[in-house]
N, C-alpha and C. Protein backbone atom coordinates (compact mmCIF):
# COMPACT_ATOMS: atom_id res chain seq x y z
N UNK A 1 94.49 99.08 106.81
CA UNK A 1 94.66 100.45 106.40
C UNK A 1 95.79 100.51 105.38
N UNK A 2 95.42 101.23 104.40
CA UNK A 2 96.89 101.30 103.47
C UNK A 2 97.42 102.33 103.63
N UNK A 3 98.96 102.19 103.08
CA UNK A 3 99.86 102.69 103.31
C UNK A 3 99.63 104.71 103.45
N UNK A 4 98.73 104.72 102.32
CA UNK A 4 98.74 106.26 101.94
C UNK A 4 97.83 107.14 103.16
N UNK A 5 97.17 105.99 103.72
CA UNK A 5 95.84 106.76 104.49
C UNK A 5 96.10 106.29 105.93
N UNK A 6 97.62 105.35 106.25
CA UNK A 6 98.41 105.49 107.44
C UNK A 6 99.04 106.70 107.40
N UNK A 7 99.89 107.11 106.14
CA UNK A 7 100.39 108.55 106.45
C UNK A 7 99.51 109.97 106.46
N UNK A 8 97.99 109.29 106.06
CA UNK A 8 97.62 110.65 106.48
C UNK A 8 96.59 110.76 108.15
N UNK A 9 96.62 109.91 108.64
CA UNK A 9 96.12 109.45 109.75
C UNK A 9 97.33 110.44 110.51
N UNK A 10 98.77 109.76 110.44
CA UNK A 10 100.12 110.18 111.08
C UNK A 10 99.67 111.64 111.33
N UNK A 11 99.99 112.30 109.96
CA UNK A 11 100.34 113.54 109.22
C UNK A 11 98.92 114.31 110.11
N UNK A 12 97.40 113.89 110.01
CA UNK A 12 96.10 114.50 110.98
C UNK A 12 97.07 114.56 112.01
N UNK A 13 97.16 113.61 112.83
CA UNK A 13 97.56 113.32 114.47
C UNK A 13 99.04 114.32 114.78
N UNK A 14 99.42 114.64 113.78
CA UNK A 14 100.92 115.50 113.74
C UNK A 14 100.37 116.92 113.92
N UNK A 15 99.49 117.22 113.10
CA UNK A 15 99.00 118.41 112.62
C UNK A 15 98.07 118.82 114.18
N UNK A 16 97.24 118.05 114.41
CA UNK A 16 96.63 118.64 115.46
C UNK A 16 97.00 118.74 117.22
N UNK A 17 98.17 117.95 117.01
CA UNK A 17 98.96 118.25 118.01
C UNK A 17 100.20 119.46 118.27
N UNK A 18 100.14 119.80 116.82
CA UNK A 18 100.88 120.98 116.96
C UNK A 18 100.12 122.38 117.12
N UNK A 19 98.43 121.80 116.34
CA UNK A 19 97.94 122.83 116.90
C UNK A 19 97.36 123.16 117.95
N UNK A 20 97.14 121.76 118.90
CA UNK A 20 96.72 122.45 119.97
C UNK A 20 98.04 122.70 121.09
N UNK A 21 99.47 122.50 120.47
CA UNK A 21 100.91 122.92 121.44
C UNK A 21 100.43 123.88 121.21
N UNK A 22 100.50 124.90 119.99
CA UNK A 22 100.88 126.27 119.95
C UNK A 22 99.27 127.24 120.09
N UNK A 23 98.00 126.11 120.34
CA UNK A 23 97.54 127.11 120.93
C UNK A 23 97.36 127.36 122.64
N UNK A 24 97.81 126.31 123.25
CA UNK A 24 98.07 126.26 124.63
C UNK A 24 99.46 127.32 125.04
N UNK A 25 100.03 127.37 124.23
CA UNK A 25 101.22 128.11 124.53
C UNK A 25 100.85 129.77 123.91
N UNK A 26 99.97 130.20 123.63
CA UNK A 26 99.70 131.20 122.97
C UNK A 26 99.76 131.72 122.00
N UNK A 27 100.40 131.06 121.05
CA UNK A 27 100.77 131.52 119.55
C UNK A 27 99.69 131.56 119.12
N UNK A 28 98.71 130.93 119.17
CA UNK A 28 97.40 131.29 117.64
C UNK A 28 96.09 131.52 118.48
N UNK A 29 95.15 131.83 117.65
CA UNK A 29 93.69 131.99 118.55
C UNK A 29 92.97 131.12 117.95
N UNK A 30 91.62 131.17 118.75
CA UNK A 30 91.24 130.18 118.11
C UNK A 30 90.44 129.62 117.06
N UNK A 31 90.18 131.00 116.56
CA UNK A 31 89.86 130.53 115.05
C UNK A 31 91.18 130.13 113.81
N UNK A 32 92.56 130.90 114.60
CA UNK A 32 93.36 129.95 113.63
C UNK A 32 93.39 128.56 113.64
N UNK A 33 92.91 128.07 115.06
CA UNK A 33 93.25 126.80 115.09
C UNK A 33 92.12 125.88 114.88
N UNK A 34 91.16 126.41 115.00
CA UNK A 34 89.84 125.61 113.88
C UNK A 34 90.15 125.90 112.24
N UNK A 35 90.43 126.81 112.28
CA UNK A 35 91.16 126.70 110.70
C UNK A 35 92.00 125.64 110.16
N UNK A 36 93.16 125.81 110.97
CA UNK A 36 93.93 124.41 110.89
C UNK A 36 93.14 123.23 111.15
N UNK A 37 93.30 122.97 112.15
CA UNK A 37 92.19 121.85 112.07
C UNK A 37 91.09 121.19 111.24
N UNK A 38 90.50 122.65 110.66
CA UNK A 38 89.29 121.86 109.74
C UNK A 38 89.97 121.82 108.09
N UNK A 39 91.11 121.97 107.97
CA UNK A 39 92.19 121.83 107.02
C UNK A 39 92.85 120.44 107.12
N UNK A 40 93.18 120.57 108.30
CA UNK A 40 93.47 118.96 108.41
C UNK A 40 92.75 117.75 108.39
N UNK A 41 91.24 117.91 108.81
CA UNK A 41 90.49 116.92 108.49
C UNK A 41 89.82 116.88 107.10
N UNK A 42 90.11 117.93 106.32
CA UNK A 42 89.47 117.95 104.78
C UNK A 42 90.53 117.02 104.01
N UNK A 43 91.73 117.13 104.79
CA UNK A 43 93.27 116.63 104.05
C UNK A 43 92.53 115.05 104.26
N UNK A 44 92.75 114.53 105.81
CA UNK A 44 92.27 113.28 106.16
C UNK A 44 91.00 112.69 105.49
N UNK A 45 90.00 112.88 105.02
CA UNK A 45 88.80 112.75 104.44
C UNK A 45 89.15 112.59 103.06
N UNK A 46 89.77 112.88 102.43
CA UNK A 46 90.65 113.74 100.92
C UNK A 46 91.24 111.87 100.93
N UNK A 47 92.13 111.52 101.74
CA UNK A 47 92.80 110.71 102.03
C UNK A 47 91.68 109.34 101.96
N UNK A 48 91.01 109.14 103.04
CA UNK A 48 90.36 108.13 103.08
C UNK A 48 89.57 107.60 101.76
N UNK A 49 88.92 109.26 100.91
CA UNK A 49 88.19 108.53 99.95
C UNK A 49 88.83 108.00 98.60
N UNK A 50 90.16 108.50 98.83
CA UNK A 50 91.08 107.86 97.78
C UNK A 50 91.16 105.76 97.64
């Protein structure tokens, strides 16, 4: 894996753990957090085909 598409592997795995903290804790619903989410895997995908 190179370097750029280890940090976006990280950066996915960062991202969707924060979104599912803050939607377990109540901050977002859950279409914010398929939002995020499907933001973060367009990022990750974005990444890989580089």
């Amino acid at each position: 894996m190179t370097d750029e598409l280890d940090d976006a592997v990280t950066a996915f795995l960062d991202e969707a753990d924060a979104v599912y903290a803050e939607y377990d804790q109540g901050y977002m619903d859950a279409d914010a957090a398929l939002s995020r989410l499907e933001s973060a895997i367009d990022d990750l995908h974005e990444a890989h085909e580089e």
